[in-house]
Protein backbone atom coordinates (compact mmCIF):
# COMPACT_ATOMS: atom_id res chain seq x y z
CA UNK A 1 206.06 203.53 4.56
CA UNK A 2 203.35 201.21 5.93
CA UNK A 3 205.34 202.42 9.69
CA UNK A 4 204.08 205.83 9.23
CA UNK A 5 200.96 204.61 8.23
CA UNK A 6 199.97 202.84 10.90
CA UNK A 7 201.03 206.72 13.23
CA UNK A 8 198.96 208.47 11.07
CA UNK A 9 196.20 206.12 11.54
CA UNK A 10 197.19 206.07 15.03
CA UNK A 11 197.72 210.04 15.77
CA UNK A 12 193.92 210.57 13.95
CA UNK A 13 192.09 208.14 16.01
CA UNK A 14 193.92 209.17 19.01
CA UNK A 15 192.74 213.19 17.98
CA UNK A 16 189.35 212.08 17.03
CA UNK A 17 188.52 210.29 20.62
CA UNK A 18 190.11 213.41 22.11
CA UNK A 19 187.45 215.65 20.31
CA UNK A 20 184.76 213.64 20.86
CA UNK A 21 185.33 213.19 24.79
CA UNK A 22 185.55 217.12 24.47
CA UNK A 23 182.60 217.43 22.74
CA UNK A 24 180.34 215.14 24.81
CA UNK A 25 181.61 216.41 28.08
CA UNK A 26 180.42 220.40 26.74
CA UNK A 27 177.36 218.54 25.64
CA UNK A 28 176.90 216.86 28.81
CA UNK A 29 177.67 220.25 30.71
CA UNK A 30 174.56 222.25 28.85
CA UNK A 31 172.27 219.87 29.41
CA UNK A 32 173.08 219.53 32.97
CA UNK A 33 172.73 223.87 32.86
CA UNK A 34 169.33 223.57 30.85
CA UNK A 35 168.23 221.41 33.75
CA UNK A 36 169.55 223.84 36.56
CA UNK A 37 168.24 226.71 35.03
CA UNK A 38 164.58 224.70 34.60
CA UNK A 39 164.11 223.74 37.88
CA UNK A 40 165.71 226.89 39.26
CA UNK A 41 163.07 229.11 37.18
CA UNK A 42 160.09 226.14 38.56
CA UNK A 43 160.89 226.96 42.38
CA UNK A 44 161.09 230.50 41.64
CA UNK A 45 157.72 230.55 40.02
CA UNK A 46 156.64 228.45 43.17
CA UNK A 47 157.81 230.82 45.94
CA UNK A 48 156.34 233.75 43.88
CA UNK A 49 153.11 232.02 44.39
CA UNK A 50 152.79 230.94 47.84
């Protein structure tokens, strides 16, 4: 009994560092879009006006 204990606690950390690297790396991804799209729009705005 305490065996499969110790898996479960196992298999739900294991899951929950899974989600988390997913969920940093999407985070990560939009901000690095937000930034793109920013600076993209800036240089635009500057070529428009020269």
């Amino acid at each position: 009994m305490v065996k499969d204990y110790f898996r479960s606690i196992l298999t739900g950390t294991g899951v929950l560092f899974v989600l988390f690297g997913i969920a940093t790396s999407i985070q990560y991804s939009l901000i690095l879009l937000g930034v793109g799209v920013g600076i993209g729009s800036i240089l635009y705005l500057l070529w428009r006006l020269l």
